[in-house]
N, C-alpha and C. Protein backbone atom coordinates (compact mmCIF):
# COMPACT_ATOMS: atom_id res chain seq x y z
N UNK A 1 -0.28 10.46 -10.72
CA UNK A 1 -0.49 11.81 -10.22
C UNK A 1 0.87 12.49 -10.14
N UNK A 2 0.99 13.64 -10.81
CA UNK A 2 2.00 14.42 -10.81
C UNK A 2 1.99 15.33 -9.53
N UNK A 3 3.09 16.16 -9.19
CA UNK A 3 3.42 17.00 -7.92
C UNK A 3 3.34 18.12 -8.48
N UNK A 4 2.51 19.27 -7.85
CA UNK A 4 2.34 20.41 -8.31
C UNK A 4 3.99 21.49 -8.41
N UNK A 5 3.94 21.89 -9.81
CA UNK A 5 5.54 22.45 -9.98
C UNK A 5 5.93 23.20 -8.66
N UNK A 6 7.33 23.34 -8.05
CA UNK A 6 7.49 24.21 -7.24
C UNK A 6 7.15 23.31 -5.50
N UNK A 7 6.56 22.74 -5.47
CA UNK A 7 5.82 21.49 -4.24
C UNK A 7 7.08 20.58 -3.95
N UNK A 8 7.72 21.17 -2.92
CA UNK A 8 8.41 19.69 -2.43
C UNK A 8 8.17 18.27 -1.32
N UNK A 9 7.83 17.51 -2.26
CA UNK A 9 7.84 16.64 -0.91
C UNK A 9 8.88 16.37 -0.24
N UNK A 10 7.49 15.98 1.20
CA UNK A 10 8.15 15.41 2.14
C UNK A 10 7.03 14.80 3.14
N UNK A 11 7.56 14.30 4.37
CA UNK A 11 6.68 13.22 4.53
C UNK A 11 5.48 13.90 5.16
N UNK A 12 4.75 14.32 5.59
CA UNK A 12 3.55 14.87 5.39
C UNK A 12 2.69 14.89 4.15
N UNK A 13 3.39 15.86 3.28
CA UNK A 13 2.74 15.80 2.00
C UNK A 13 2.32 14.38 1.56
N UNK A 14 3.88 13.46 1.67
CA UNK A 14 3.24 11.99 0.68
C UNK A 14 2.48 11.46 1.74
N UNK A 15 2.16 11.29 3.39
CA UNK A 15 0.52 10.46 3.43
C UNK A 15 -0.47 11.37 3.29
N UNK A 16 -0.36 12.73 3.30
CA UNK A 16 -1.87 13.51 3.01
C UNK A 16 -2.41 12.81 1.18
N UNK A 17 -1.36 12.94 0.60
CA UNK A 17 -1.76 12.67 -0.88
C UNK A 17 -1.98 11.47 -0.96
N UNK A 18 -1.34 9.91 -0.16
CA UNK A 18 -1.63 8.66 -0.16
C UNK A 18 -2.81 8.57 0.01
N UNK A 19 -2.95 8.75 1.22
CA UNK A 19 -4.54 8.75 1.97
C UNK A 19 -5.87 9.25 0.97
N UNK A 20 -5.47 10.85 0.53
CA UNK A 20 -6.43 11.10 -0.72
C UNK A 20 -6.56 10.50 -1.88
N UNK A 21 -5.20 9.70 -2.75
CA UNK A 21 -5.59 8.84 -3.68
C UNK A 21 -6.57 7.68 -3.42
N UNK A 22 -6.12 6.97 -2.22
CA UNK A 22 -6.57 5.44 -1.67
C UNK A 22 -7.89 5.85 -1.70
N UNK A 23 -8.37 7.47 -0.59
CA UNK A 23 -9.72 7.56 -0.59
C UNK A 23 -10.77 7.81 -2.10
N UNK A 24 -9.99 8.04 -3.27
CA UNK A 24 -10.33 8.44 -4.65
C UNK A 24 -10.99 6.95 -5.23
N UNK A 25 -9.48 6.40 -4.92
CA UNK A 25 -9.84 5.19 -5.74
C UNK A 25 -10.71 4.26 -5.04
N UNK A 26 -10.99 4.14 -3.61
CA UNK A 26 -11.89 3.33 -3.25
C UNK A 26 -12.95 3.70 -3.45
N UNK A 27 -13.45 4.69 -3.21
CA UNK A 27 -15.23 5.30 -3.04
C UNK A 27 -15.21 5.41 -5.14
N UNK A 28 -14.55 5.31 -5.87
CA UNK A 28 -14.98 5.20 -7.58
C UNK A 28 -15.13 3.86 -7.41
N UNK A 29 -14.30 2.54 -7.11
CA UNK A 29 -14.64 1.57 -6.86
C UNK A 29 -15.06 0.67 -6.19
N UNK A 30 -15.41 1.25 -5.17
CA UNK A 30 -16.25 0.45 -4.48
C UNK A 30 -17.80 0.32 -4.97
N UNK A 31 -18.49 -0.95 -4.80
CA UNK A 31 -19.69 -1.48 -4.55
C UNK A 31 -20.91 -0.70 -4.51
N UNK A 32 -21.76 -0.25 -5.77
CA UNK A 32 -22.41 1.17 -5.12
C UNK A 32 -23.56 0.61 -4.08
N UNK A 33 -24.14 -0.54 -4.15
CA UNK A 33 -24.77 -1.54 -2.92
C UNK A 33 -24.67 -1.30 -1.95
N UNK A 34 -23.56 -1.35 -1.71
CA UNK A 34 -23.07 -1.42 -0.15
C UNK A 34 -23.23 0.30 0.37
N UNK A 35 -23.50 1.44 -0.63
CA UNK A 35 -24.50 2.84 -0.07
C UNK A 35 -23.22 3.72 1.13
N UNK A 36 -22.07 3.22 0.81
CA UNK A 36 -20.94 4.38 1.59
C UNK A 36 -19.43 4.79 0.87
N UNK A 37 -19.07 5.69 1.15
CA UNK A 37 -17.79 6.17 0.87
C UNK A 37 -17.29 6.19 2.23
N UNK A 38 -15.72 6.36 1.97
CA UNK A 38 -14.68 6.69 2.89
C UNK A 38 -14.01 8.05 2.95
N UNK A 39 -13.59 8.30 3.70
CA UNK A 39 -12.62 9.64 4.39
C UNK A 39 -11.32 9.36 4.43
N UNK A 40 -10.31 10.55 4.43
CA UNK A 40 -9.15 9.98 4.84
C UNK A 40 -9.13 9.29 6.30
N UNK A 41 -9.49 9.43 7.18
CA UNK A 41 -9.81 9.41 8.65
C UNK A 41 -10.11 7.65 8.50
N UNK A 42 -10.47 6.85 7.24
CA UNK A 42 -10.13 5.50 7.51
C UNK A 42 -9.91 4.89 6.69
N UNK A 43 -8.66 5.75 6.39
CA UNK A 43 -7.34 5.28 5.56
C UNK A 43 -5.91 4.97 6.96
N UNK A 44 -5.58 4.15 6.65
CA UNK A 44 -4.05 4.03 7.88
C UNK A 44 -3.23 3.34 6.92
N UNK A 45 -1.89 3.81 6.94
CA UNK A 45 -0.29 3.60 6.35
C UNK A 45 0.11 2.31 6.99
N UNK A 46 0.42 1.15 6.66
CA UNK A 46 0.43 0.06 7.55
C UNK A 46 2.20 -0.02 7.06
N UNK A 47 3.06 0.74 6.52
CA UNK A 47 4.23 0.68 6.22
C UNK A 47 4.34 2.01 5.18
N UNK A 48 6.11 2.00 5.85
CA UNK A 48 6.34 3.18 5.09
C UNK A 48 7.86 3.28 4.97
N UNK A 49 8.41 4.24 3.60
CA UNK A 49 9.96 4.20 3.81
C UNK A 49 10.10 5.24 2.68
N UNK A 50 11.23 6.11 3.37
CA UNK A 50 11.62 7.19 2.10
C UNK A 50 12.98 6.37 1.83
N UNK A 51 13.75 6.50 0.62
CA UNK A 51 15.15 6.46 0.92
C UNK A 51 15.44 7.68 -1.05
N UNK A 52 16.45 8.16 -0.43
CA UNK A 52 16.44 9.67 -0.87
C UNK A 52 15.73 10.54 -1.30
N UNK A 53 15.42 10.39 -2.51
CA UNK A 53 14.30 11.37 -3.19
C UNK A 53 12.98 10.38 -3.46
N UNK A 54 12.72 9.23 -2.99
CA UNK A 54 11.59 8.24 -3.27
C UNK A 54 11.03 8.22 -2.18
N UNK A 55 10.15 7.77 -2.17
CA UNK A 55 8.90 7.04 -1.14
C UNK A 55 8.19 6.22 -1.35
N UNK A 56 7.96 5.34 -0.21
CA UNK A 56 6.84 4.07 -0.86
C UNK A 56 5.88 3.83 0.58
N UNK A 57 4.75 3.58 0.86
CA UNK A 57 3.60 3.48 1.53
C UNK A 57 2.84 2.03 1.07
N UNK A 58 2.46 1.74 2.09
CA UNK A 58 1.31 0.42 1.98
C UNK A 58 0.37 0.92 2.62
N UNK A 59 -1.13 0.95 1.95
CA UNK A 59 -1.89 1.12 2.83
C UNK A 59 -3.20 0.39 2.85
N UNK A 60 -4.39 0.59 3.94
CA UNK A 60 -5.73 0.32 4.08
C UNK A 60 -5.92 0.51 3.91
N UNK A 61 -8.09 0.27 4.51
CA UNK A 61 -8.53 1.00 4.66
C UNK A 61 -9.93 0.06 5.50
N UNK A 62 -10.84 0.99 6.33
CA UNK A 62 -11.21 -0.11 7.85
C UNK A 62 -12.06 -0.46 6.80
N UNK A 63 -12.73 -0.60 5.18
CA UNK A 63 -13.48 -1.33 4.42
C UNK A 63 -12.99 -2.83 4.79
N UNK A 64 -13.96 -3.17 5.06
CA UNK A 64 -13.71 -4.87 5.01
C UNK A 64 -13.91 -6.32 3.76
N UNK A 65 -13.27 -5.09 2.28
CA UNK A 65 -13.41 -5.31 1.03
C UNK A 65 -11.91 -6.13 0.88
N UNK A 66 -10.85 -6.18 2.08
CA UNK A 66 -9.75 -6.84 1.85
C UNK A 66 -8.53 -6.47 0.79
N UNK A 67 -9.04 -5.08 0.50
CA UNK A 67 -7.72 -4.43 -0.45
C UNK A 67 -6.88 -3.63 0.22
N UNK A 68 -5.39 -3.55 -0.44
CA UNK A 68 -4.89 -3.18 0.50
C UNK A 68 -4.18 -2.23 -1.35
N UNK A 69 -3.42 -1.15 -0.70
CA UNK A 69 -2.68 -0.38 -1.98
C UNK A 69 -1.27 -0.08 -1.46
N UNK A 70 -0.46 0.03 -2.18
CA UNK A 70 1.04 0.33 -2.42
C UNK A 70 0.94 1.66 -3.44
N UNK A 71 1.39 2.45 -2.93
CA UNK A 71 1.93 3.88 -3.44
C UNK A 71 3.32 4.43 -3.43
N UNK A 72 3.88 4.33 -4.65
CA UNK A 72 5.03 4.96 -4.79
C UNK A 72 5.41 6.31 -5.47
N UNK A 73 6.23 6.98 -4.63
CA UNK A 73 6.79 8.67 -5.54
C UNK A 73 7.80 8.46 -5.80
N UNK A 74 8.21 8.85 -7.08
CA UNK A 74 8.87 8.57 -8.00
C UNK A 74 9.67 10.68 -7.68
N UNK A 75 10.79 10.64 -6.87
CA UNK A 75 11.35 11.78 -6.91
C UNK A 75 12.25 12.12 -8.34
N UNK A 76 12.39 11.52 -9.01
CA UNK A 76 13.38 12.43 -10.15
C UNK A 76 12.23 12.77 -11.02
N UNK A 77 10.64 11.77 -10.96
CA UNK A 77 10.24 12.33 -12.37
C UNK A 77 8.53 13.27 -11.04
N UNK A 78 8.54 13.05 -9.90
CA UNK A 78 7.86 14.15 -9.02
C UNK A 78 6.51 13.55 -9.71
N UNK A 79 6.16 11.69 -9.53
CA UNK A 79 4.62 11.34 -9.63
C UNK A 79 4.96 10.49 -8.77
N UNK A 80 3.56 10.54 -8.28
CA UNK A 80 3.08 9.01 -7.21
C UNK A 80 2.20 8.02 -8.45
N UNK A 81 2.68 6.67 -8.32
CA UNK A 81 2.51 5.37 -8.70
C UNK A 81 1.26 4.65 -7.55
N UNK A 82 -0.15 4.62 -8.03
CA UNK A 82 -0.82 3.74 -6.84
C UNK A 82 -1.15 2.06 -7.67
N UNK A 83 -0.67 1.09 -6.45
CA UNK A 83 -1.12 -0.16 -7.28
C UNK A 83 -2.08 -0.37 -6.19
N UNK A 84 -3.71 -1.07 -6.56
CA UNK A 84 -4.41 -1.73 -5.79
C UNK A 84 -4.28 -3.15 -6.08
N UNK A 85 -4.29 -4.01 -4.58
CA UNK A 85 -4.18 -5.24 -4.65
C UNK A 85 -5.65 -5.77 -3.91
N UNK A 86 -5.51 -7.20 -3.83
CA UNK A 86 -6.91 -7.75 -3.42
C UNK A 86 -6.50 -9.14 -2.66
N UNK A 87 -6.53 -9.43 -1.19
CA UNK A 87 -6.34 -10.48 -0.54
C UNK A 87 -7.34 -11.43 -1.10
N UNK A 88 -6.72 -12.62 -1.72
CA UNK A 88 -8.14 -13.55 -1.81
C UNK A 88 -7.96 -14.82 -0.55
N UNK A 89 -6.88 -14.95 -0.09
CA UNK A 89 -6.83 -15.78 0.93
C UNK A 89 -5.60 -16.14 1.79
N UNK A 90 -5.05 -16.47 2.72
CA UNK A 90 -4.23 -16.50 3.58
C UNK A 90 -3.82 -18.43 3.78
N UNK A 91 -3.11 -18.63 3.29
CA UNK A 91 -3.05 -20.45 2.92
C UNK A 91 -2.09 -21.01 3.74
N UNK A 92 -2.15 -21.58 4.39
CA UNK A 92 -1.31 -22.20 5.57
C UNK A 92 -0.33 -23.45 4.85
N UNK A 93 0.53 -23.19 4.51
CA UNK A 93 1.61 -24.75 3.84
C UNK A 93 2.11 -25.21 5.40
N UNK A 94 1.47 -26.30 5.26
CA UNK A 94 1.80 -27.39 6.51
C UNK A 94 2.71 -28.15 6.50
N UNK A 95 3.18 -28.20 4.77
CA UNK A 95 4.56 -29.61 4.50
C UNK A 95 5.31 -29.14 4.59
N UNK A 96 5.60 -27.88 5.16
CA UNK A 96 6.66 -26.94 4.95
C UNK A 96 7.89 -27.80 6.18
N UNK A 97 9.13 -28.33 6.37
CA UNK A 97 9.74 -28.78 7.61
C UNK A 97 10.81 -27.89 7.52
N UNK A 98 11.35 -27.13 8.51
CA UNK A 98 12.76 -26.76 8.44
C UNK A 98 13.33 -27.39 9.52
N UNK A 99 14.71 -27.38 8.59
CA UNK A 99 15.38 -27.96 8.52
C UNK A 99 16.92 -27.77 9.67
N UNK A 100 17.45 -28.70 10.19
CA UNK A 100 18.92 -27.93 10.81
C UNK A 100 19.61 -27.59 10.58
N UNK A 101 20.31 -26.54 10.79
CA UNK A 101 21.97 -26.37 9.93
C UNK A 101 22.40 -27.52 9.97
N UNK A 102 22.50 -28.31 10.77
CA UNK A 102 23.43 -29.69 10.89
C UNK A 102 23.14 -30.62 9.70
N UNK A 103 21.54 -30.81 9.37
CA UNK A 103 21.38 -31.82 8.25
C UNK A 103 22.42 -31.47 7.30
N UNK A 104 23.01 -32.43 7.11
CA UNK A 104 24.24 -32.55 6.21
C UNK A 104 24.21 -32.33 4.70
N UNK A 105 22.90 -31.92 3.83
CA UNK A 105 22.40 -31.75 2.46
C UNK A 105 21.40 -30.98 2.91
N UNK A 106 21.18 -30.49 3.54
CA UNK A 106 19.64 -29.44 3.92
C UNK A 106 20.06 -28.08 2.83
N UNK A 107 18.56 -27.62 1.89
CA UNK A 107 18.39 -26.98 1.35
C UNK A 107 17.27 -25.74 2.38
N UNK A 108 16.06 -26.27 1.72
CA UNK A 108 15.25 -26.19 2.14
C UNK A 108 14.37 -27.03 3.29
């Protein structure tokens, strides 16, 4: 998605437009089964960061479909970048040991 000529962002603009992509792309893909769409109203920014002319957002949404999206604006070329991702599981590594500074060869 390009920025309308003349439109400067700033941070308002990029979550009104986050929120409206996330809500675009979920309700085209979501489940037509499941018989609902979303609003911006449950979309939430779970992270966020400008640093100069860029921006980047992580976001939700209260679907309990487990996707989550990353949106980036791209200030020199004035488009937002949306990637959707998909939690498939949360895996606990138990062999994991750390280690002391003191162990005398400790890497990991």
């Amino acid at each position: 998605m390009e920025l309308k000529a003349g439109l400067k962002m700033n941070n308002d603009i990029f979550e009104a437009k986050c929120k409206k992509l996330v809500v675009e792309y979920s309700n085209k893909h979501i489940d037509k089964t499941d018989n609902t769409c979303i609003t911006p109203k449950d979309v939430y920014i779970v992270w966020q960061c400008k640093t100069l002319q860029n921006s980047k957002a992580l976001l939700s949404t209260t679907l309990s479909d487990g996707m989550y999206y990353e949106l980036t604006y791209n200030g020199d070329k004035k488009q937002i970048y949306l990637d959707a991702y998909k939690k498939w599981e949360k895996h606990l590594n138990t062999t994991f040991k750390e280690k002391s500074c003191h162990d005398k060869y400790s890497r990991f």
